[in-house]
Every structure is written in structure tokens, then in C-alpha cells.
Protein backbone atom coordinates (compact mmCIF):
# COMPACT_ATOMS: atom_id res chain seq x y z
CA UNK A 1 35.64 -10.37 -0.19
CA UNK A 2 36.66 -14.02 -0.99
CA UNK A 3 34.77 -16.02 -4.10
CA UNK A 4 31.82 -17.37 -1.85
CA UNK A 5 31.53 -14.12 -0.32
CA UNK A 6 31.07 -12.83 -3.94
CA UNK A 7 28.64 -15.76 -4.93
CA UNK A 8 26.07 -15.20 -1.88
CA UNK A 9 25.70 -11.87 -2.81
CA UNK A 10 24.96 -12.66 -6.35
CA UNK A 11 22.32 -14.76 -5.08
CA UNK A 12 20.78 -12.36 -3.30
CA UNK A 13 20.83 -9.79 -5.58
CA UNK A 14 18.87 -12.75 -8.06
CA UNK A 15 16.11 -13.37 -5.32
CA UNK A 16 15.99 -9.31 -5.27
CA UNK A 17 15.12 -9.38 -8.46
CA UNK A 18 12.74 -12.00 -8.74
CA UNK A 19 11.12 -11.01 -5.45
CA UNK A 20 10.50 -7.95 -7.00
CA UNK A 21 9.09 -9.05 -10.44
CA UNK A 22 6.48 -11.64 -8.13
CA UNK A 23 5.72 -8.55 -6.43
CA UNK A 24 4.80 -6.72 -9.27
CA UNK A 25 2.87 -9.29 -10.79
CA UNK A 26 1.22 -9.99 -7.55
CA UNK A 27 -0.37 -13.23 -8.45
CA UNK A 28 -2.16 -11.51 -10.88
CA UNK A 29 -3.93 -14.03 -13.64
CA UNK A 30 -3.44 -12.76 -17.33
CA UNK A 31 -5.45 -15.10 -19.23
CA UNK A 32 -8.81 -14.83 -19.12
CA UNK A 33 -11.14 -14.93 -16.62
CA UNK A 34 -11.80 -18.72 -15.30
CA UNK A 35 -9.28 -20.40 -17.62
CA UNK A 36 -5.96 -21.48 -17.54
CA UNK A 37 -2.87 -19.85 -19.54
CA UNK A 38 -0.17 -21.67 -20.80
CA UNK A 39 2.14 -22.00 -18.91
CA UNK A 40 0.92 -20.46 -16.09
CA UNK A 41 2.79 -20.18 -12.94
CA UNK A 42 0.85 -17.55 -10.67
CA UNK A 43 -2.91 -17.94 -9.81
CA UNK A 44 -5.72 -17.45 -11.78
CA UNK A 45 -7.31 -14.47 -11.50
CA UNK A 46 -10.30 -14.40 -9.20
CA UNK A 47 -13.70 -14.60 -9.56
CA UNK A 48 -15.00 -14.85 -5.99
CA UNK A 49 -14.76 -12.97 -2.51
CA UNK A 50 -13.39 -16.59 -1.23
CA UNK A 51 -10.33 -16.60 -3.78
CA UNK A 52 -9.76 -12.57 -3.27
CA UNK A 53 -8.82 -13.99 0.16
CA UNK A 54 -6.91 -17.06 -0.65
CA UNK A 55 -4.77 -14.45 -3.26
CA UNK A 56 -4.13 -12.17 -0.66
CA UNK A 57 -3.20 -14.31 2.05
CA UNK A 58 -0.76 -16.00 -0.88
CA UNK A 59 0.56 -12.67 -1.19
CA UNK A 60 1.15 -11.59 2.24
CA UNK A 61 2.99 -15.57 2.93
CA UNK A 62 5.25 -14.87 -0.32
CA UNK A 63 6.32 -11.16 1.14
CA UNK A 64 6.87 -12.73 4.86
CA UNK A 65 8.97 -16.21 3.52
CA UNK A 66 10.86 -13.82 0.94
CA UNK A 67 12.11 -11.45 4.02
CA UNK A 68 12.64 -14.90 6.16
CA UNK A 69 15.12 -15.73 3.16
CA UNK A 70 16.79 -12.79 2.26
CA UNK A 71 17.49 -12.45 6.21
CA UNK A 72 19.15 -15.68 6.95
CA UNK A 73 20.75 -14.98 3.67
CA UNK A 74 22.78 -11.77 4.97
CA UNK A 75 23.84 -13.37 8.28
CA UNK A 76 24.82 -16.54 6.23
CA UNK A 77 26.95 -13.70 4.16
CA UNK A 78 27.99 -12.13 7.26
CA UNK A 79 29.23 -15.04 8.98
CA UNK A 80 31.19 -16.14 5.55
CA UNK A 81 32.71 -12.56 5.55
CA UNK A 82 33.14 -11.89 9.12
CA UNK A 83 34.30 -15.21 11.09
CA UNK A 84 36.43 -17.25 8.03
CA UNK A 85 39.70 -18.25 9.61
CA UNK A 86 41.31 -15.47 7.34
CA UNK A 87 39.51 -12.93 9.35
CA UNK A 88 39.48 -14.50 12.53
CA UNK A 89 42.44 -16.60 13.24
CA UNK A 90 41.55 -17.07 16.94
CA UNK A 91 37.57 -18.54 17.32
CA UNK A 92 35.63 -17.01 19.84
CA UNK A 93 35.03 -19.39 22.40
CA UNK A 94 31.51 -17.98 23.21
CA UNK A 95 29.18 -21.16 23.66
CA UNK A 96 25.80 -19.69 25.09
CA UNK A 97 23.97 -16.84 24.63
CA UNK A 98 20.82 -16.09 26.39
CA UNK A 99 19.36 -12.86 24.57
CA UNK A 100 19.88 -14.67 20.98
CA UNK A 101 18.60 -17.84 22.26
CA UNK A 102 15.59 -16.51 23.51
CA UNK A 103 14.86 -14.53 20.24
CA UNK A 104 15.34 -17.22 17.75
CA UNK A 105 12.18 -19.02 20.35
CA UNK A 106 10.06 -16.39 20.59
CA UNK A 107 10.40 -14.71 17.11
CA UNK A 108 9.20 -18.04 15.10
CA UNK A 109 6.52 -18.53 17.24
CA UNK A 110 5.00 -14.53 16.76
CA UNK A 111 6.03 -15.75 13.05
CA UNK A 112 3.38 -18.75 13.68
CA UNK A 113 1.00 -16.69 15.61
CA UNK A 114 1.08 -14.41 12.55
CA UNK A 115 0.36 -16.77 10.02
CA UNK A 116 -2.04 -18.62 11.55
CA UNK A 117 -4.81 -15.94 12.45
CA UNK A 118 -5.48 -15.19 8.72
CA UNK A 119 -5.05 -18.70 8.01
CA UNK A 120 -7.83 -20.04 9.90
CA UNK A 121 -9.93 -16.95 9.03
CA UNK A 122 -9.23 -18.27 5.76
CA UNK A 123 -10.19 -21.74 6.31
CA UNK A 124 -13.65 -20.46 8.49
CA UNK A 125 -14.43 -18.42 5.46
CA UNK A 126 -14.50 -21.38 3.05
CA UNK A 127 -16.10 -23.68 5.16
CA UNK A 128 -18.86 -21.76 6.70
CA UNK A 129 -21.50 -22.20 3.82
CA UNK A 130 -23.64 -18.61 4.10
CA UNK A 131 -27.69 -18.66 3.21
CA UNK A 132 -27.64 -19.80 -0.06
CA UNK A 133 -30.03 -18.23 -2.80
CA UNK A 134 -29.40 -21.42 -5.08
CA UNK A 135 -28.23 -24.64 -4.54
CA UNK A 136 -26.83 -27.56 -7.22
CA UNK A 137 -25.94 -30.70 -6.38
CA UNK A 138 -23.10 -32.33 -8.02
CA UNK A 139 -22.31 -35.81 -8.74
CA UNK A 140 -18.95 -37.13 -9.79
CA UNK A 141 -19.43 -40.33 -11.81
CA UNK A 142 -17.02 -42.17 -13.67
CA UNK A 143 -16.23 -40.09 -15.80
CA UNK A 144 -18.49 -36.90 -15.59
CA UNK A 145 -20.29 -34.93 -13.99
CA UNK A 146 -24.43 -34.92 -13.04
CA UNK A 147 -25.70 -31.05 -12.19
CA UNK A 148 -28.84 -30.89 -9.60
CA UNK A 149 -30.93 -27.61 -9.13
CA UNK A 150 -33.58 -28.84 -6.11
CA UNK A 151 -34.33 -24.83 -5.69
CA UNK A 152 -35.41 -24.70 -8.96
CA UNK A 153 -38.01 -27.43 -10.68
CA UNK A 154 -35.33 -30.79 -9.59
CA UNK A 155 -34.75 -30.98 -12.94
CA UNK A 156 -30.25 -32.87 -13.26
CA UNK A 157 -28.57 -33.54 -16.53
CA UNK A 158 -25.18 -34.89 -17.46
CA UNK A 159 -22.06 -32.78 -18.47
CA UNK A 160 -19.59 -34.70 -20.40
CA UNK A 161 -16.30 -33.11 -22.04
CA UNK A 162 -17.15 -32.27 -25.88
CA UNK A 163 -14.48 -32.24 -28.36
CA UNK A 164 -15.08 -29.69 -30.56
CA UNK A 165 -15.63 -27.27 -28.21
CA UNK A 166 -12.69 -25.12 -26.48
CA UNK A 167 -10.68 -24.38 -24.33
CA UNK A 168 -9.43 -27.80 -24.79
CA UNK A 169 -10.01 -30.79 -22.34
CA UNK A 170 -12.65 -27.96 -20.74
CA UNK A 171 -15.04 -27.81 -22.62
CA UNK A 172 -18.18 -29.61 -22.16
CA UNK A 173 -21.91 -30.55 -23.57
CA UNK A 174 -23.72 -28.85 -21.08
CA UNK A 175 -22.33 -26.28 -18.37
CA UNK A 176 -23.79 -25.76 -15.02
CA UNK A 177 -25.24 -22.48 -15.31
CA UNK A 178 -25.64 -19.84 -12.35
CA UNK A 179 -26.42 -16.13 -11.55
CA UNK A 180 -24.07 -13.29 -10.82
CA UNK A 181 -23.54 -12.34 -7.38
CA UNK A 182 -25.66 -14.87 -6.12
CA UNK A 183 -24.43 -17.08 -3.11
CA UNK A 184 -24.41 -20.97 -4.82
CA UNK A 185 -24.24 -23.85 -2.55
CA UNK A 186 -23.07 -26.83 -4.31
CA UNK A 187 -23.47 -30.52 -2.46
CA UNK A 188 -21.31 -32.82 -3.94
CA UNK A 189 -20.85 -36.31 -4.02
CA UNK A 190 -19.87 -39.69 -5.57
CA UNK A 191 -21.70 -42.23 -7.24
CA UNK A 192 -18.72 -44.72 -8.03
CA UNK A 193 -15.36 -44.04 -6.62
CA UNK A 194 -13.53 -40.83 -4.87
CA UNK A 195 -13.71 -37.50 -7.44
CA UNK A 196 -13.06 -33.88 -6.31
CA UNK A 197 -14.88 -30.85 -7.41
CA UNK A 198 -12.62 -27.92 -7.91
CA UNK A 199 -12.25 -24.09 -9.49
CA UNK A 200 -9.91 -22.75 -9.37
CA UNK A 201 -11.05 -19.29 -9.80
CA UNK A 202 -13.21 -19.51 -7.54
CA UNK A 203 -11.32 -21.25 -4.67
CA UNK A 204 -13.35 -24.32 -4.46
CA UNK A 205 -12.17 -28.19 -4.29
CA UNK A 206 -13.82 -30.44 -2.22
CA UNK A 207 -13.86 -34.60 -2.67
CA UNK A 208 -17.34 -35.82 -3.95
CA UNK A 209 -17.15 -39.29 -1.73
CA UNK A 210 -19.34 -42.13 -2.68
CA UNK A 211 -22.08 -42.10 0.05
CA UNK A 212 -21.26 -38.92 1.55
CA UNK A 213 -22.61 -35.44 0.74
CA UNK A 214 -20.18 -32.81 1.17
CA UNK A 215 -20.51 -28.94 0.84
CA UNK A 216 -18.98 -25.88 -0.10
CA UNK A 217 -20.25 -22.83 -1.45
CA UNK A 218 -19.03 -19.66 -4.06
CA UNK A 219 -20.26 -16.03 -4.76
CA UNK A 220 -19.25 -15.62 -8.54
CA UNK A 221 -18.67 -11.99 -9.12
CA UNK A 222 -18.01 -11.50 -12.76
CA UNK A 223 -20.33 -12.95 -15.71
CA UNK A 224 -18.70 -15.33 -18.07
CA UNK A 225 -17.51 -18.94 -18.14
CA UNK A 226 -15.69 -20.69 -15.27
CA UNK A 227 -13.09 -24.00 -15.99
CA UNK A 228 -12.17 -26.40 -13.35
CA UNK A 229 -11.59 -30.39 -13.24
CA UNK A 230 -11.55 -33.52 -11.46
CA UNK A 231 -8.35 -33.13 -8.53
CA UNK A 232 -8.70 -36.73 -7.56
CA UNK A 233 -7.35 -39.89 -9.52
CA UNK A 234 -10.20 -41.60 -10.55
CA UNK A 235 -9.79 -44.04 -12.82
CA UNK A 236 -8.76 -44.01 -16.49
CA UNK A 237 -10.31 -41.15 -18.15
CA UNK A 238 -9.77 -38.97 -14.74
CA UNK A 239 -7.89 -36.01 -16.99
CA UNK A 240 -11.26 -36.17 -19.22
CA UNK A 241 -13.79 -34.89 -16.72
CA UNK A 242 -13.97 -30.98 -16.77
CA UNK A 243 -15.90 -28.97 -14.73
CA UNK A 244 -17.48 -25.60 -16.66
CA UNK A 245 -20.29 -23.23 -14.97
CA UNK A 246 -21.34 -19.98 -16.90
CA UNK A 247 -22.12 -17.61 -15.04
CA UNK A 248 -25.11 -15.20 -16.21
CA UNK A 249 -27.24 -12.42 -14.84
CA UNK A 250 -30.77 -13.10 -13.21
CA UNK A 251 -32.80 -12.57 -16.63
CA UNK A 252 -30.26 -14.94 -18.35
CA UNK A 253 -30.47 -17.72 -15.89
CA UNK A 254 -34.49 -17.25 -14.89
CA UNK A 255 -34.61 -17.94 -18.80
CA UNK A 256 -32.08 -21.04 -18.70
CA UNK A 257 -34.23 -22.28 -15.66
CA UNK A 258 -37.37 -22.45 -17.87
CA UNK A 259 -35.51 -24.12 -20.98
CA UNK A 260 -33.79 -26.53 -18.76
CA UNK A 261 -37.02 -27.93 -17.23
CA UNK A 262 -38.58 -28.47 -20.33
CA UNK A 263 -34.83 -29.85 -21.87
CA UNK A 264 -34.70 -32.18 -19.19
CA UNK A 265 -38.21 -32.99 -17.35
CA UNK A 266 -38.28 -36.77 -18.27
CA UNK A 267 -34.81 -37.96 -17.87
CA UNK A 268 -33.19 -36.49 -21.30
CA UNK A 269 -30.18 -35.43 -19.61
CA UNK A 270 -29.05 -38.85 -19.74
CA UNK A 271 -25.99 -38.25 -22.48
CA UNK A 272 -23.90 -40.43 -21.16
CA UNK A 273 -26.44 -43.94 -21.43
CA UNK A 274 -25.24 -44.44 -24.98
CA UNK A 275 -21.73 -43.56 -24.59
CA UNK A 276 -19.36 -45.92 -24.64
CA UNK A 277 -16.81 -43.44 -23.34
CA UNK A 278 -15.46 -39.99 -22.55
CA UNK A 279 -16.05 -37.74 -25.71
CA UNK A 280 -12.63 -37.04 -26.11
């Protein structure tokens, strides 16, 4: 076996391996629940039946482009090994095919066909907002974030990023709180320029538009606290505009409902008025 015969194989024995450590791991989040690790290079883990699906179906595309790979990886071997001009001092003068050429149509397009059935399963599942039990509006604003509950008194405050309060660059004045296993339906929009909603836990982002109410929806299955941020360039202070729901079983969040009203029945969740910026 000549030197690049040698090298190829080393390189697939090195994509063994890491296919197989991926594959362990399976996407599989080890920092907490709803926040980011550093450096984190898989998913986080999920907290919704919407990102169960999005981890799978990033599972099951890893597996299928890995095999893809590793395939045209032996024949590339193969044909290094097998037709070099040491080994075959005479070419073949074969120019067509039919059985090969019809395979290497029809195979990528079953390939397609494949992918594309869980994809837009996928795609209906996130999109299709289910009967809601609770809904909160969300406004992106320059730079924060306004919380709505019309279900529950029409009381809205302001969430603005605090700084003495962590996970850094996360945490925030005043979370949007919702119940376990509850189906939320959040409306978001703009009120100055483009912003985007989106957790990743739970497999939401959606662009808040300025004059357009958009909607998307998550079923949070485990209690505890959720980070996400602004995923469209908004100005400035864009990196200083977190996103942070707790999530809270029905006596916990019947009991937030009846603070909140009171917290913010004439306005008072109006932080931001004397700000003069992000509290960074």
C-alpha cells in the first residue's frame, strides 16, 4: 500500500473514532438544564417534546452523512489502491455504465426522500401552534424584552438583563414565568426594529417583526429556569438582551399570577423608563 493509500486509511480510522465518541454522546447536553456550557459543542439538553424531535432528527442526519462519508471514503481508498498506474499499467477504456449510472440517480434521491419526510414532520410540528392553556405575548424592544399574559389579568412588565445576577449575560430583572407541562403560546413581535425570540432548549426562534405578530408555541417539561437571547442583530446592545422563563408547577405560578397583578396593575413594570441603558 503506497503513502496515500496509508494516509486515507488513517483518516478513516480518525472519523471512526470520532463518529463513535458523537455517537456516544448523542447530542446529549451536560450542563444544566436550559443553560449553556462552556464551550459547548453538542445541543443543549431538551426541555420540550418539540426539541426531543429536533435532537433526534439531528441524530439520525449525523448517523446517515457519517455513513455517506465513510462510504465515498473506501471507494476513494479503493480507487487509490486498485487503479494507480502501478497497479494498472493499461487503463480500462470503459466509458459508460448503465447499472452504476442509474444507482448513483436513484440512490440520492431515496437519500432525499428519506430526509425529507421527518424533516417536514419536523417543521409541521413546530409550526402548528396546538390549543394553548396560556398565552404571553412578547415584545422585542430595543434592548429588552416586554412579557404579556392576556389569559391571565393583561397585566406586561419589562425584563431587562441584571448584572449581578447569573448565569452571566442571562440573567435578568424579571423572568417570564410559566407552568409545567402546560402548552404556552407565545406571540411575538417588534416595537422598534427586527429581534428574534429564541430557546434553545426548547426549540423555539422566531423574528419578533415590527408590525407583525408572529407565533410559536412550547410544552416545557421539566421545572426550573430556561436561558435564551436575541438571534437577530439589533442594534448596539443586541448581545445584552436575554431571554429567561422559569418554569414552575400550577400552585407556583397560580401564586406568581396573583403577585404579578398586584406588582404590575398600574404600569410599574416600566423598568426600563429611567434607564439610560442596558444594565450591563
Amino acid at each position: 500500500m503506497g503513502r496515500v493509500g496509508r494516509h486515507l486509511l488513517g483518516l478513516a480510522t480518525i472519523a471512526l473514532v470520532a463518529t463513535g465518541v458523537a455517537l456516544a454522546t448523542g447530542g446529549v447536553a451536560f450542563a444544566e438544564v436550559g443553560q449553556p456550557e462552556p464551550w459547548e459543542w453538542h445541543l443543549q439538553a431538551s426541555g420540550s417534546p418539540v426539541m426531543d424531535n429536533i435532537v433526534w432528527f439531528h441524530n439520525f442526519l449525523f448517523v446517515l452523512i457519517t455513513l455517506i462519508t465513510l462510504f465515498v471514503l473506501a471507494l476513494l481508498v479503493v480507487v487509490v489502491i486498485k487503479f494507480n498506474a502501478r497497479a494498472n499499467p493499461v487503463p480500462s477504456r470503459t466509458t459508460h455504465n448503465t447499472l452504476i449510472e442509474v444507482a448513483w440517480t436513484l440512490v440520492p434521491v431515496l437519500i432525499l426522500v428519506g430526509i425529507s419526510v421527518p424533516s417536514f414532520r419536523l417543521l409541521f410540528l413546530e409550526l402548528d401552534v396546538p390549543k394553548a392553556d396560556i398565552t404571553v405575548k412578547a415584545t422585542g424592544k430595543q434592548w429588552y424584552w416586554s412579557y404579556a399574559y392576556p389569559d391571565n389579568g393583561k397585566f406586561e412588565f419589562d425584563s431587562l438583563m441584571a448584572q449581578d445576577k447569573q448565569p452571566r449575560l442571562l440573567g435578568v430583572d424579571n423572568e417570564m414565568v410559566v407552568p409545567v407541562n402546560k402548552v404556552i403560546r407565545v406571540q411575538v413581535t417588534g416595537a422598534d426594529v427586527i429581534h428574534a425570540f429564541a430557546l434553545p432548549a426548547f426549540g423555539v426562534k422566531i423574528d419578533a417583526i415590527p408590525g407583525r405578530l408572529n407565533e410559536t408555541w412550547f410544552k416545557a417539561t421539566k421545572t426550573g429556569m430556561y436561558y435564551g437571547q436575541c438571534s437577530e442583530l439589533c442594534g448596539k446592545d443586541h448581545a445584552f438582551m436575554p431571554i429567561a422563563i422559569r418554569v414552575v408547577n400550577d400552585q407556583e405560578f397560580a401564586s406568581w399570577v396573583e403577585s404579578a397583578k398586584k406588582k404590575y396593575a398600574s404600569g410599574g413594570a416600566s423598568t426600563y423608563a429611567s434607564a439610560a441603558g442596558p444594565t450591563q
